[in-house]
N, C-alpha and C. Protein backbone atom coordinates (compact mmCIF):
# COMPACT_ATOMS: atom_id res chain seq x y z
N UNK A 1 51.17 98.49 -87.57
CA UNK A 1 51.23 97.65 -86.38
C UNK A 1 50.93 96.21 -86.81
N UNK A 2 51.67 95.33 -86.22
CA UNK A 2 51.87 93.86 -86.65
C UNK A 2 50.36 93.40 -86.18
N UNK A 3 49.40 93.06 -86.45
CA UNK A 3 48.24 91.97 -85.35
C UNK A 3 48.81 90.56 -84.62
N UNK A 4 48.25 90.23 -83.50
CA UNK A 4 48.63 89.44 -82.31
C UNK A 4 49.05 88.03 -83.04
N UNK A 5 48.07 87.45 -84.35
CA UNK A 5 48.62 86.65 -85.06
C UNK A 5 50.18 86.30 -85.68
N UNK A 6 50.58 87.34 -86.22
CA UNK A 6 51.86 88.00 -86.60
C UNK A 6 52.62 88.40 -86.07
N UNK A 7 52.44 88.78 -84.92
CA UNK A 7 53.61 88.37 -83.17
C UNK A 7 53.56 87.37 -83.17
N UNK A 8 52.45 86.28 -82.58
CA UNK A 8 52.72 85.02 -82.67
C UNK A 8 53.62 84.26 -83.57
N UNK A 9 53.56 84.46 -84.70
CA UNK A 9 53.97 83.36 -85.58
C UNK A 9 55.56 84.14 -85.56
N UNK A 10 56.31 85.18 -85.71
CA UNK A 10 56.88 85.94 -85.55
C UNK A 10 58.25 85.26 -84.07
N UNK A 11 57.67 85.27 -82.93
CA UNK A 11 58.02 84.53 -81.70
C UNK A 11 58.08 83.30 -82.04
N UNK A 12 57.14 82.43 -82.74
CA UNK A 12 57.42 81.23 -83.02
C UNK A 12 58.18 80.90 -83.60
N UNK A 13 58.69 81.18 -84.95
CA UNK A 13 59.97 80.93 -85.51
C UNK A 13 60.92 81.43 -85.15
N UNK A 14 61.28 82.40 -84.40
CA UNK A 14 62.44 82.94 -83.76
C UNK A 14 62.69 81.68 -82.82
N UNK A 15 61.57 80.97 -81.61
CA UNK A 15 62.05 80.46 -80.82
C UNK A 15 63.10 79.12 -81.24
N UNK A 16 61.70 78.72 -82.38
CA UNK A 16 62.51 77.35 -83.54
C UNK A 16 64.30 77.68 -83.07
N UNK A 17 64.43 79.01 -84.19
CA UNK A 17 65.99 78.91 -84.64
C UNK A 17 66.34 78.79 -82.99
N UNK A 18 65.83 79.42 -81.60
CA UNK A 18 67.17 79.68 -80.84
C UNK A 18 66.83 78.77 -80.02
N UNK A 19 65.53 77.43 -80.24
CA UNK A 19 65.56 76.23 -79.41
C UNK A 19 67.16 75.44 -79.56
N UNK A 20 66.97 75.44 -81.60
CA UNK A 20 68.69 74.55 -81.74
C UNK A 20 69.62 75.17 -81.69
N UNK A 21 69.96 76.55 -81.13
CA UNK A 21 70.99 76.74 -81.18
C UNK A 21 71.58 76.72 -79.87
N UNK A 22 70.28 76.97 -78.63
CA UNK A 22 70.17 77.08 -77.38
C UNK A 22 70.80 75.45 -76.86
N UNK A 23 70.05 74.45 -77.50
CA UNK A 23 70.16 73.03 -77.36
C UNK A 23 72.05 73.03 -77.76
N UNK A 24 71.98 73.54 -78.89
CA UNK A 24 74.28 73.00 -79.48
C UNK A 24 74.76 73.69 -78.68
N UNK A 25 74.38 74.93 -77.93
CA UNK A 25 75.37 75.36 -76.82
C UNK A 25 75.60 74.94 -75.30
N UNK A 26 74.50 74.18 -75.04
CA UNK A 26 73.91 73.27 -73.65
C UNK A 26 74.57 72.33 -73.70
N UNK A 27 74.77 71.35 -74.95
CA UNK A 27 75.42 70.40 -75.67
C UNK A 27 76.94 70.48 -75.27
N UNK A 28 77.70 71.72 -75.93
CA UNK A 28 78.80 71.79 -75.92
C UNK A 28 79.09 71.75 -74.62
N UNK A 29 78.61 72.62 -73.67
CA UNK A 29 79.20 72.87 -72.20
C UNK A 29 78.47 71.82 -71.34
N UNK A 30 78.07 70.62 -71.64
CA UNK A 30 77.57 70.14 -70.75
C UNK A 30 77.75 68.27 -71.31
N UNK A 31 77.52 68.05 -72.40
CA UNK A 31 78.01 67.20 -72.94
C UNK A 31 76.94 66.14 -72.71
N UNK A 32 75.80 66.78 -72.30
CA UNK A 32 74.84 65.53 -72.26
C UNK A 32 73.49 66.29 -73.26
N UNK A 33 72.97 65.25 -74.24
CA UNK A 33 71.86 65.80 -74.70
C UNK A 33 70.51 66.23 -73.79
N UNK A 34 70.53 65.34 -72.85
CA UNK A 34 69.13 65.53 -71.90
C UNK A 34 68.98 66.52 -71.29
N UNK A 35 70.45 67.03 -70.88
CA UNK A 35 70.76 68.32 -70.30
C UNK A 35 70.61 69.70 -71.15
N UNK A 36 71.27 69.96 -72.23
CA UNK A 36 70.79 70.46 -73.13
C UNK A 36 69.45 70.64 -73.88
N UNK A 37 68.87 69.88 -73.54
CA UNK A 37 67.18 69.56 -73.75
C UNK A 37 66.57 70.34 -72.69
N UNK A 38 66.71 70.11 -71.97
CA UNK A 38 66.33 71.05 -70.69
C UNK A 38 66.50 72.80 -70.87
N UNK A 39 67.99 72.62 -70.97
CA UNK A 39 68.61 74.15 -70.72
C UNK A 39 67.93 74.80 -72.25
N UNK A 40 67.32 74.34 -73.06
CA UNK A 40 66.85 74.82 -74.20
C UNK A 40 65.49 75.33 -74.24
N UNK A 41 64.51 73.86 -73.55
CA UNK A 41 63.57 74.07 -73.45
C UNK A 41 62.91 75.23 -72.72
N UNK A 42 63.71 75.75 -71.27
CA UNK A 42 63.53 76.70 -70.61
C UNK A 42 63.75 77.64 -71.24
N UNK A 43 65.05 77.79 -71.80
CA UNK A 43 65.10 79.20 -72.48
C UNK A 43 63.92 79.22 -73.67
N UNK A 44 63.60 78.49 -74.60
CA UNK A 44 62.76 78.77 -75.18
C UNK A 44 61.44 79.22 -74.85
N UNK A 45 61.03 78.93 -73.74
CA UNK A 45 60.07 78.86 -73.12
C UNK A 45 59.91 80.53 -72.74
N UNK A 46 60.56 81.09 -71.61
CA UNK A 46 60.93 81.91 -70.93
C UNK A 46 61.77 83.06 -72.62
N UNK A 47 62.40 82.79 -73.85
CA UNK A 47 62.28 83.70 -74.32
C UNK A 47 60.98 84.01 -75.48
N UNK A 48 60.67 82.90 -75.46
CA UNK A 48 58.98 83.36 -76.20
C UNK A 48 58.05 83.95 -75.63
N UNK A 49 57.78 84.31 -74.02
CA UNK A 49 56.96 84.85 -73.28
C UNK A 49 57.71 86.46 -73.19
N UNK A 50 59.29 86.58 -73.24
CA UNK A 50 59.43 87.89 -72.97
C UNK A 50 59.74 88.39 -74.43
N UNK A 51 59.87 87.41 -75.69
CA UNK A 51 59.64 88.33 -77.23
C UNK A 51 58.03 88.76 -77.06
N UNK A 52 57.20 87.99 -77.17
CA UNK A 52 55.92 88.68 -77.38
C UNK A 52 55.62 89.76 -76.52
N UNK A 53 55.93 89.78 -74.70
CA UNK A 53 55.32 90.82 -74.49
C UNK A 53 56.11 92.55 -74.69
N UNK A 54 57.40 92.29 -75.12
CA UNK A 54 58.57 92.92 -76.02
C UNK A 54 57.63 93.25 -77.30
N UNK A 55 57.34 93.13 -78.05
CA UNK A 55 56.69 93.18 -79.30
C UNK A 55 55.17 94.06 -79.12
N UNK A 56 54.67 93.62 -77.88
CA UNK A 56 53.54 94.04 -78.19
C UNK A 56 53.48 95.13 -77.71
N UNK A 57 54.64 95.51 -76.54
CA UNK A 57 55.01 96.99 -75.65
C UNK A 57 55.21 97.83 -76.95
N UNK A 58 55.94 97.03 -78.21
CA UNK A 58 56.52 97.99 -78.91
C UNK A 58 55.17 98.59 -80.06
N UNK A 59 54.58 97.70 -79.88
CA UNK A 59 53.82 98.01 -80.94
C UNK A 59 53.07 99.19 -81.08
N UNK A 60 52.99 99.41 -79.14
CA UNK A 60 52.52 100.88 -78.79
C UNK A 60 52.97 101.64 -78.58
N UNK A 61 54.35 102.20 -79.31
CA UNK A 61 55.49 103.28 -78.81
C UNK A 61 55.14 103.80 -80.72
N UNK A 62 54.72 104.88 -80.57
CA UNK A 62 54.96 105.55 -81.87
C UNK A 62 56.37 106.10 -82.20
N UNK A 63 57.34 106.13 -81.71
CA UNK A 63 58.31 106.85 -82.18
C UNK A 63 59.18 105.91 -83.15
N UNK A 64 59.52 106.92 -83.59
CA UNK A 64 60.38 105.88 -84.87
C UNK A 64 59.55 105.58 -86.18
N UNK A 65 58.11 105.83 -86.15
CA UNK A 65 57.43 105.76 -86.96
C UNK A 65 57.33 106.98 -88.02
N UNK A 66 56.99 106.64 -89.02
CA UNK A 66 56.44 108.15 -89.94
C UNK A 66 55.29 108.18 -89.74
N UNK A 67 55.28 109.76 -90.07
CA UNK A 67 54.11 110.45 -89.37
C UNK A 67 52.82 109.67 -89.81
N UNK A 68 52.72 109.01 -91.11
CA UNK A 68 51.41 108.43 -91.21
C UNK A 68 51.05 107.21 -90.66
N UNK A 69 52.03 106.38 -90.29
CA UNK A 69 51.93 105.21 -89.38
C UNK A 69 51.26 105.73 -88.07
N UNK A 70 51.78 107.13 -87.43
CA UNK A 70 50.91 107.57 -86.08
C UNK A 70 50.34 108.01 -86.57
N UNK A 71 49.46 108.83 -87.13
CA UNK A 71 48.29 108.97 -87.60
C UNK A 71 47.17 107.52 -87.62
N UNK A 72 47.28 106.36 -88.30
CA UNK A 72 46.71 105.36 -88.62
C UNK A 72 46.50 105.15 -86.90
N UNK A 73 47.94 104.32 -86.44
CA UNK A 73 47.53 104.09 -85.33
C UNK A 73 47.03 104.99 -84.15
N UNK A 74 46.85 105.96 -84.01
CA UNK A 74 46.14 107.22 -83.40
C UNK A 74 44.43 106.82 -83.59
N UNK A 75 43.80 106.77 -84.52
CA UNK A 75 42.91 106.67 -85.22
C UNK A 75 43.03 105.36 -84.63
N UNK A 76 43.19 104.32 -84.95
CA UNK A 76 42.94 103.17 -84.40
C UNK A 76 42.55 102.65 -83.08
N UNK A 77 43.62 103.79 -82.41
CA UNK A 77 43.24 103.26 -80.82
C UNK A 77 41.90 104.11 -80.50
N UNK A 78 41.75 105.17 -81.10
CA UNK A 78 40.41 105.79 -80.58
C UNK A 78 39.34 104.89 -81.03
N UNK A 79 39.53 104.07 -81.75
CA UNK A 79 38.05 103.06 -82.11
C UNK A 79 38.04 102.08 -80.88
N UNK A 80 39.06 102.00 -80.53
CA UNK A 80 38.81 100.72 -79.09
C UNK A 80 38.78 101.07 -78.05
């Protein structure tokens, strides 16, 4: 399981790449930078709040894991 640090930073550079890419597509269809600044900033905004809490839902779904990953985290959550 990733720690909350490592989501963080994780969401953070994801948002980086899809602030500029969010911004050149706002750009294209709209043809104003300020506008595109906007339509970027929101999405960035609004997709960094739904990657992390995406990430952290996942972090508590054992499936897909090998068996010793649920084991560890099994053991883990009983300490908290």
């Amino acid at each position: 399981m990733d720690s909350k640090i490592r989501l963080f930073a994780k969401a953070v550079t994801w948002q980086v790449a899809g602030f500029f890419s969010m911004m050149l597509i706002g750009f294209l269809f709209t043809g104003s930078v300020t506008a595109s600044g906007g339509i970027a900033l929101a999405g960035t905004f609004t997709g960094f709040v739904a990657y992390f809490v995406h990430e952290i839902a996942w972090s508590h779904v054992a499936w897909g894991r090998g068996m010793v990953a649920v084991a560890t985290h099994l053991e883990a959550s009983k300490k908290t």
